[in-house]
Protein backbone atom coordinates (compact mmCIF):
# COMPACT_ATOMS: atom_id res chain seq x y z
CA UNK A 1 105.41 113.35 101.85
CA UNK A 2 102.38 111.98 101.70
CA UNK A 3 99.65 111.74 104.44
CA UNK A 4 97.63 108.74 105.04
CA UNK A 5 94.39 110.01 106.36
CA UNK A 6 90.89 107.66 107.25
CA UNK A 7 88.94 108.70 104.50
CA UNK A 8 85.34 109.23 104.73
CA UNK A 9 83.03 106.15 102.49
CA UNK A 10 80.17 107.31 103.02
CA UNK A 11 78.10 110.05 104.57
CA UNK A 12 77.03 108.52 107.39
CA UNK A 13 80.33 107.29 108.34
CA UNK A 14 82.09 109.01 111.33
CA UNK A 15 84.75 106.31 112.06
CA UNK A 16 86.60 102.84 111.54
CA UNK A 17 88.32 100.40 113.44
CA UNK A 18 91.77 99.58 111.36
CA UNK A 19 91.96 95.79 111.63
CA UNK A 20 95.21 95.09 110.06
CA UNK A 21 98.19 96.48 108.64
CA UNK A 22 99.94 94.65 105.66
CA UNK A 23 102.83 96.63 105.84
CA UNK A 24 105.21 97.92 108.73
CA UNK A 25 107.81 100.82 109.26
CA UNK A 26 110.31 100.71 106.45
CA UNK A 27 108.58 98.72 103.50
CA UNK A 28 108.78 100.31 100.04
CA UNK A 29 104.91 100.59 98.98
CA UNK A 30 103.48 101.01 95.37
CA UNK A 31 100.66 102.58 94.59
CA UNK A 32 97.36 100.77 94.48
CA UNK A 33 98.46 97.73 96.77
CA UNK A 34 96.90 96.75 99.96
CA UNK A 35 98.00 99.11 102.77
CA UNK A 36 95.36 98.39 105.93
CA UNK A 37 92.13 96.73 106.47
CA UNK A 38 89.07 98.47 108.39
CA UNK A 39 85.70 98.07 109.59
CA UNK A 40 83.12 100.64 109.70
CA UNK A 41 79.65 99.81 111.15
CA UNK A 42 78.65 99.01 107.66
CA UNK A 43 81.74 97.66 105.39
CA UNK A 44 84.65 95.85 105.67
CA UNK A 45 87.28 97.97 103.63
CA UNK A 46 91.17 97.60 102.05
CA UNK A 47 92.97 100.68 101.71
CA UNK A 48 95.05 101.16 99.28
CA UNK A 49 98.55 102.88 99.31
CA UNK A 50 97.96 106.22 97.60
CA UNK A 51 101.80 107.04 96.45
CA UNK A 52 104.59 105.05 95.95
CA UNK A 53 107.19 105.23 98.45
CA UNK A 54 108.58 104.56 101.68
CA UNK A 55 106.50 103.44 105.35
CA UNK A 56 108.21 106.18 107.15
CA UNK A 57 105.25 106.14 110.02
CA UNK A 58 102.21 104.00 111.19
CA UNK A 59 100.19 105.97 113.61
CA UNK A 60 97.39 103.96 114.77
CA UNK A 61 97.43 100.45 116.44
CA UNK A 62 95.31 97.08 114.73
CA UNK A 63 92.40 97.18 116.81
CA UNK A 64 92.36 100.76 117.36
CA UNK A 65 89.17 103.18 116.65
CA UNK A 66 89.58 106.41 114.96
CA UNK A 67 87.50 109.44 113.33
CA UNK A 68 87.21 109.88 109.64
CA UNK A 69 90.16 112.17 109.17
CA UNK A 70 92.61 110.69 111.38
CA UNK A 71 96.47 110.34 110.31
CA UNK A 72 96.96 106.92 109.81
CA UNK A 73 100.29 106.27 108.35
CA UNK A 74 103.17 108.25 106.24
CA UNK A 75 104.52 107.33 103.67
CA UNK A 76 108.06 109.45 101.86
């Protein structure tokens, strides 16, 4: 089951503000699509969806602001 963690994009990164999700709880996923959007104080980023699977949990709200590291979604 994998993990869906903020990565870090650079090293003076320390956290990003996920803007949008563009899938919910539920949705098969494939690898490389678009998964979230976030904003650092720097980029706007897409992440992609790592493993193909199943949504089984979204952890963070849109608008919320996390630390590079943070569990942002599951996916089985």
């Amino acid at each position: 089951m994998p993990d869906v963690l903020l990565p870090r994009w650079g090293t003076s990164m320390r956290e990003a503000t996920l803007t949008r999700w563009y899938r919910r709880v539920g949705d098969q996923v494939h690898v490389g699509e678009p998964l979230a959007d976030l904003v650092t104080d720097k980029v706007e980023v897409t992440l992609e969806v790592p493993e193909s699977g199943t949504v089984r949990a979204i952890l963070v709200e849109e608008g919320a602001t996390v630390p590079v590291g943070t569990l942002l979604a599951v996916i089985e």
